[in-house]
Protein backbone atom coordinates (compact mmCIF):
# COMPACT_ATOMS: atom_id res chain seq x y z
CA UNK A 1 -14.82 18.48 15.39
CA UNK A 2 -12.73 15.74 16.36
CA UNK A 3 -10.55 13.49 14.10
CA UNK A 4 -10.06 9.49 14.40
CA UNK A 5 -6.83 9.53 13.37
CA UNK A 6 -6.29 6.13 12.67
CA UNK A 7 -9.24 3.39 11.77
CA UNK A 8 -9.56 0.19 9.41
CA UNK A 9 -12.97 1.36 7.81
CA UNK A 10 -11.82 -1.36 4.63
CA UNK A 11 -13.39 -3.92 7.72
CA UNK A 12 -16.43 -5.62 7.56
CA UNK A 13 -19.08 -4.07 9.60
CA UNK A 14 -22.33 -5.28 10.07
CA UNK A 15 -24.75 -2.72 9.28
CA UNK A 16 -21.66 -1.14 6.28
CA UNK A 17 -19.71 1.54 6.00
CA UNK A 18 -22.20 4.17 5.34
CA UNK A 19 -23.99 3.56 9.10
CA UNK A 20 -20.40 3.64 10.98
CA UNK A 21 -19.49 7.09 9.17
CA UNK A 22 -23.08 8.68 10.37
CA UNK A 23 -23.09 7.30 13.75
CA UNK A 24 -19.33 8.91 13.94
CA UNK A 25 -20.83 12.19 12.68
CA UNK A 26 -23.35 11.97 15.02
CA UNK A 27 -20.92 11.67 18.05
CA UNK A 28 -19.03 14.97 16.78
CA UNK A 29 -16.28 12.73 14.93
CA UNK A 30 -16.13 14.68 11.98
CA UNK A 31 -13.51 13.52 9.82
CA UNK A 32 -11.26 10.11 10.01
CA UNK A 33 -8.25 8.70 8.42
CA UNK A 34 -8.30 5.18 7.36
CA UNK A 35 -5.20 3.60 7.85
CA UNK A 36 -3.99 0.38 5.40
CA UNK A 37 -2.09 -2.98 7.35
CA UNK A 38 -3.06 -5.13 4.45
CA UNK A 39 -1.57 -3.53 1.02
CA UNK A 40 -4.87 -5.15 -0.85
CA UNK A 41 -6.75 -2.72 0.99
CA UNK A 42 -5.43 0.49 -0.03
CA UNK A 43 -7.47 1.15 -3.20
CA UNK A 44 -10.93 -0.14 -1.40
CA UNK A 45 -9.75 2.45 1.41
CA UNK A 46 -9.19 5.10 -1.33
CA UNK A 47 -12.62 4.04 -2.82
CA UNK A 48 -14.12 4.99 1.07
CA UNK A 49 -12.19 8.57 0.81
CA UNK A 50 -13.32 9.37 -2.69
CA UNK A 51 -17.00 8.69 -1.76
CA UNK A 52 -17.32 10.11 1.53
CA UNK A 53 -16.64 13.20 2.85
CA UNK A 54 -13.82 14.18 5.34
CA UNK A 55 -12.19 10.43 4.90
CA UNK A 56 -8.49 10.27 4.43
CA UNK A 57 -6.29 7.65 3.76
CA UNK A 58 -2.56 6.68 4.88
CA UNK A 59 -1.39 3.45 2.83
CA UNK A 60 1.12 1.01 4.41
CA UNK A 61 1.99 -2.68 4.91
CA UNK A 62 1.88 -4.17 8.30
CA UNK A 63 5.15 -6.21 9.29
CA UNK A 64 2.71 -9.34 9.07
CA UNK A 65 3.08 -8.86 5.44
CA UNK A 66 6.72 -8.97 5.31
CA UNK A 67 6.61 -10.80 1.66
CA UNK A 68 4.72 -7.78 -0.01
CA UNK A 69 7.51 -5.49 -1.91
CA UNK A 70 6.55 -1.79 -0.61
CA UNK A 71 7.15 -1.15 -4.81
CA UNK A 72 4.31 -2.68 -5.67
CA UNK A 73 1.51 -0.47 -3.98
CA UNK A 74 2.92 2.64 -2.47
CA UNK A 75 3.95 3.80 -6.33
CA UNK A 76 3.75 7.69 -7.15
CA UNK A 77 0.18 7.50 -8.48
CA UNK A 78 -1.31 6.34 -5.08
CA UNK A 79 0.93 8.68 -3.08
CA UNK A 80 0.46 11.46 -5.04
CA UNK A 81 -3.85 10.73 -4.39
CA UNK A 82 -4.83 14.24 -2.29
CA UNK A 83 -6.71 11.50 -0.07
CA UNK A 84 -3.38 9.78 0.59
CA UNK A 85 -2.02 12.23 3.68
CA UNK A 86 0.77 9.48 5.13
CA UNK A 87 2.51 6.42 5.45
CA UNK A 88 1.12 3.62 7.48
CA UNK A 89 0.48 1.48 9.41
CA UNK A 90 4.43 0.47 9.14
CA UNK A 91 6.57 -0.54 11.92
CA UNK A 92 7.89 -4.00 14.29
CA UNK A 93 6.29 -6.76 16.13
CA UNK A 94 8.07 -9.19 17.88
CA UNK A 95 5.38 -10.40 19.88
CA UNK A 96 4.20 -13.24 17.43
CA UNK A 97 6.90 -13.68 14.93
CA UNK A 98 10.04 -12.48 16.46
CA UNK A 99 12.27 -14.81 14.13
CA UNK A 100 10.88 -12.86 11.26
CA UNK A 101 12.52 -9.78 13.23
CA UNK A 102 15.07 -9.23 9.59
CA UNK A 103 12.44 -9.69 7.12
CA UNK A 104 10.04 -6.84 9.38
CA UNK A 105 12.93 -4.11 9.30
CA UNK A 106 13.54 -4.54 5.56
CA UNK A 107 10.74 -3.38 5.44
CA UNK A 108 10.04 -0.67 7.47
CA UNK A 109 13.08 1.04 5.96
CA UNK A 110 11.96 0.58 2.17
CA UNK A 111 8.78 2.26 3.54
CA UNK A 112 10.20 4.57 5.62
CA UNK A 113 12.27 5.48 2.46
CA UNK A 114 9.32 5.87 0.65
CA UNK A 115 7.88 8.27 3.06
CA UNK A 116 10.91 10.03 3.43
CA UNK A 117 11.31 10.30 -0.68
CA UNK A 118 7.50 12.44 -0.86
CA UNK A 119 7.98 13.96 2.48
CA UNK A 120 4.97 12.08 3.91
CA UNK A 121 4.31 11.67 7.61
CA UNK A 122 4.22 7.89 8.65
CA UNK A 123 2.33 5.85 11.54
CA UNK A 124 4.39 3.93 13.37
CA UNK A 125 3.27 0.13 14.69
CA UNK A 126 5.31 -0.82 17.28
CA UNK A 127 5.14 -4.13 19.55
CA UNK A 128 7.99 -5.49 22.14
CA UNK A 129 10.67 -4.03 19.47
CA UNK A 130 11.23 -0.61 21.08
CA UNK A 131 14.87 -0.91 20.40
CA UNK A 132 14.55 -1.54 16.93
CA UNK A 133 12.14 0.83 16.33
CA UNK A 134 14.25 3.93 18.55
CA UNK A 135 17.41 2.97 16.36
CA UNK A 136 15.79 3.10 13.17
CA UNK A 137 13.14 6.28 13.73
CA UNK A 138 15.91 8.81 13.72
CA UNK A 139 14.79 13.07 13.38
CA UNK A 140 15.09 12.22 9.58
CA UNK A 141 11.52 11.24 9.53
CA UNK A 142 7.99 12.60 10.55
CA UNK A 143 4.94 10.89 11.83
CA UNK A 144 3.03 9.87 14.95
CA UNK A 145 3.36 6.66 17.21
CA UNK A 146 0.27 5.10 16.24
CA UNK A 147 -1.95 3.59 19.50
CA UNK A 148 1.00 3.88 21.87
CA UNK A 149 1.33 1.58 24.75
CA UNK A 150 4.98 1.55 24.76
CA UNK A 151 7.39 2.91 27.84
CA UNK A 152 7.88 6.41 28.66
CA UNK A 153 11.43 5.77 27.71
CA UNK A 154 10.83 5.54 23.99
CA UNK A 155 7.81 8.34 24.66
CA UNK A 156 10.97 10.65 25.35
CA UNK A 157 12.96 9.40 22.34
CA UNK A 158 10.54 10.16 20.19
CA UNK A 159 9.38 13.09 21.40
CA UNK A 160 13.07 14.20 20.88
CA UNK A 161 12.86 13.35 17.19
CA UNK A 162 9.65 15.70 16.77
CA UNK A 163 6.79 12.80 16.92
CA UNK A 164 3.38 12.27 17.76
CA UNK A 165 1.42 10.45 19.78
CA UNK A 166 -1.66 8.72 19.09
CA UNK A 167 -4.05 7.45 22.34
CA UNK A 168 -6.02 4.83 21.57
CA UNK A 169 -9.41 3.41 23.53
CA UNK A 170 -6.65 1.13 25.19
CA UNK A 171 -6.32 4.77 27.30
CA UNK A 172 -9.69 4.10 29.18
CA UNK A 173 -8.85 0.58 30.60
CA UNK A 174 -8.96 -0.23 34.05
CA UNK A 175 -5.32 -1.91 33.46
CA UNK A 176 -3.61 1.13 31.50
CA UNK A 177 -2.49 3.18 34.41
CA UNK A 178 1.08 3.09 32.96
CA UNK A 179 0.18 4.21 30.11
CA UNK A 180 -2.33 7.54 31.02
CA UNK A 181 0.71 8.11 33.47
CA UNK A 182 2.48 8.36 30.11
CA UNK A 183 0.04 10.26 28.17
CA UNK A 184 -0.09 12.67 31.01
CA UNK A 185 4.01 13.60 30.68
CA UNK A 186 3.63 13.93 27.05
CA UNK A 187 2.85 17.62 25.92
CA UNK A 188 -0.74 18.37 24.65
CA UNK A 189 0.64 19.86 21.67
CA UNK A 190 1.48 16.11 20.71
CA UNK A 191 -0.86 13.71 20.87
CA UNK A 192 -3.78 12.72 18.88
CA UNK A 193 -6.55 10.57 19.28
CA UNK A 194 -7.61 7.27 17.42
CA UNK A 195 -9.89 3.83 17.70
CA UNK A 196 -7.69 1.35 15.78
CA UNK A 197 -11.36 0.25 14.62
CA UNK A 198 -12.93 -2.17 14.34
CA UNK A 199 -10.00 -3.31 17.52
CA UNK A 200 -9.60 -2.00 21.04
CA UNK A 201 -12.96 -0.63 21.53
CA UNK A 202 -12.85 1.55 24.95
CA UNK A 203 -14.73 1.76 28.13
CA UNK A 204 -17.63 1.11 28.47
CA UNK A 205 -17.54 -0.83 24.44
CA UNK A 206 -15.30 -3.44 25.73
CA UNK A 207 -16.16 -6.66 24.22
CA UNK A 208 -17.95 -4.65 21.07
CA UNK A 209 -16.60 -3.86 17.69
CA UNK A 210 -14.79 -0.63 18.08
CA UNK A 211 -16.05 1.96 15.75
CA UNK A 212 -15.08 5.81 15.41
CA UNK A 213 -17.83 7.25 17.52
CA UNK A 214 -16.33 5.39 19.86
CA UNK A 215 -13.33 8.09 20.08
CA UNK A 216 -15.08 10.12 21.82
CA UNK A 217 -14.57 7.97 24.89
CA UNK A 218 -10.82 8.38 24.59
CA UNK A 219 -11.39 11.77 24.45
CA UNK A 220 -13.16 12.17 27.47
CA UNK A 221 -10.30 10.11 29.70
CA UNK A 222 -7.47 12.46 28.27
CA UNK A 223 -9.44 15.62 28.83
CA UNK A 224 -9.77 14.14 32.77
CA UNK A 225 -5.85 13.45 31.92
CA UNK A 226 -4.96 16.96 30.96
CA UNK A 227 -7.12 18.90 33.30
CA UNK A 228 -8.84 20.11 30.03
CA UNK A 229 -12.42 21.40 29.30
CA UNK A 230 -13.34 18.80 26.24
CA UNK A 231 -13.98 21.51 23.89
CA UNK A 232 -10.58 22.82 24.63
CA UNK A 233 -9.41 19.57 24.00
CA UNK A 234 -11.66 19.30 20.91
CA UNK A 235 -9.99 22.07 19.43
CA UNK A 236 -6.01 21.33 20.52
CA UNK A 237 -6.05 17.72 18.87
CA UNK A 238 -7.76 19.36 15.50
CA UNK A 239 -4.89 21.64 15.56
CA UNK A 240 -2.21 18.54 16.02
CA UNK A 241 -3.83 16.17 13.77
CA UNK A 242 -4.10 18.46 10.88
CA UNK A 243 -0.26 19.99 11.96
CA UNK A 244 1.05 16.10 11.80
CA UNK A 245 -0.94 15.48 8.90
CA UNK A 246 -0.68 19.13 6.37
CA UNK A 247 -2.61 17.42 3.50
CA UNK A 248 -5.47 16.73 5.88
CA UNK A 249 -7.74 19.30 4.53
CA UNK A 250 -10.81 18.69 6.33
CA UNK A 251 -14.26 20.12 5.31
CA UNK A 252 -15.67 22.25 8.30
């Protein structure tokens, strides 16, 4: 079984949520985690989780949302939910709003603080702020770099402070060669894969709304990466997602 570790299932789809899960099934993506940018989407992601089976849920707010107070939705009844596994997405990006650059890194540390508080792992959103975010992700926290693009030089930072990293279908592009160069330094032991759904959809989806099955494409360029067999793959990242993420009980 593989995992999508990271996908905005709270998105409108056109056929609903019920086709994208079985078509995922269907491609042997068994279980997926739906990540939160928008706080107003938590509880309809929990509402996905609870009524599905094998969906998980980390809730964050996306530094576009820099006037939401962290307070207000990642309170100990949501973060105590057993579908609630992590923290995220949180992070920086300067690429649209660098002026906002304060506002962003208040809060990522009140969330990062949170996470830290109920020893939850977070995923990390990071955009043309790698200093920022190498200064402020010291060992003290826990979590995976969330559809990683970034240098090899932060790759090693992080790696120092225990982290994760998550490839995304941005992996299979014709462009990426940087970054499979980077995926193939990093250890197998820590990375995981993802969609970012409904973004990013991979070779040969480009131009399509990305959708878990779709992982399976990632999947197949890091097993070429690796050297791997893809059911040895298969079963390494099952092993690192549900090692990153221990409240990711998934229903074999």
């Amino acid at each position: 079984m593989f995992i999508d570790t990271h996908c905005h299932l709270t998105d409108n789809y056109d056929d609903g949520i019920d086709a994208v899960i079985e078509r995922a099934k269907k491609q042997g993506i068994g279980a997926m985690i739906c990540a939160t940018a928008d706080p107003h989407d938590i509880l309809p992601a929990l509402n996905i989780a609870e009524t599905h089976e094998n969906i998980f849920v980390t809730t964050g707010i996306h530094p576009d949302y820099i006037n939401e107070n962290p307070n207000d939705y990642l309170t100990d009844e949501i973060l105590n939910n057993p579908y609630v596994i992590g923290i995220g997405e949180i992070g920086l990006d300067y690429h649209y709003n660098p002026q906002t650059r304060k506002q962003q890194i208040e809060l990522f540390e009140k969330q990062l603080n949170i996470a830290y508080e109920h020893d939850l792992p977070v995923a990390i959103h990071t955009r043309e702020a790698e200093e920022d975010t190498a200064t402020i992700l010291t060992d003290k926290y826990h979590g995976v770099m969330h559809c990683f693009t970034s240098s090899w030089d932060l790759a090693k930072i992080m790696l120092d402070r225990g982290f994760y990293f998550s490839a995304s279908g941005i992996l299979t592009f014709k462009n990426s060669e940087s970054i499979r160069e980077t995926f193939s330094k990093i250890p197998t032991d820590r990375i995981v894969i993802e969609t970012d759904a409904p973004y990013c959809a991979p070779v040969p989806y480009r131009g399509k709304t990305c959708e878990p099955a779709m992982s399976i494409e990632t999947a197949k360029v890091l097993a070429q990466i690796k050297n791997l067999q893809i059911e040895d793959l298969e079963t390494i990242l099952f092993e690192n997602t549900t090692r990153l993420y221990t409240k990711c009980h998934v229903k074999l």
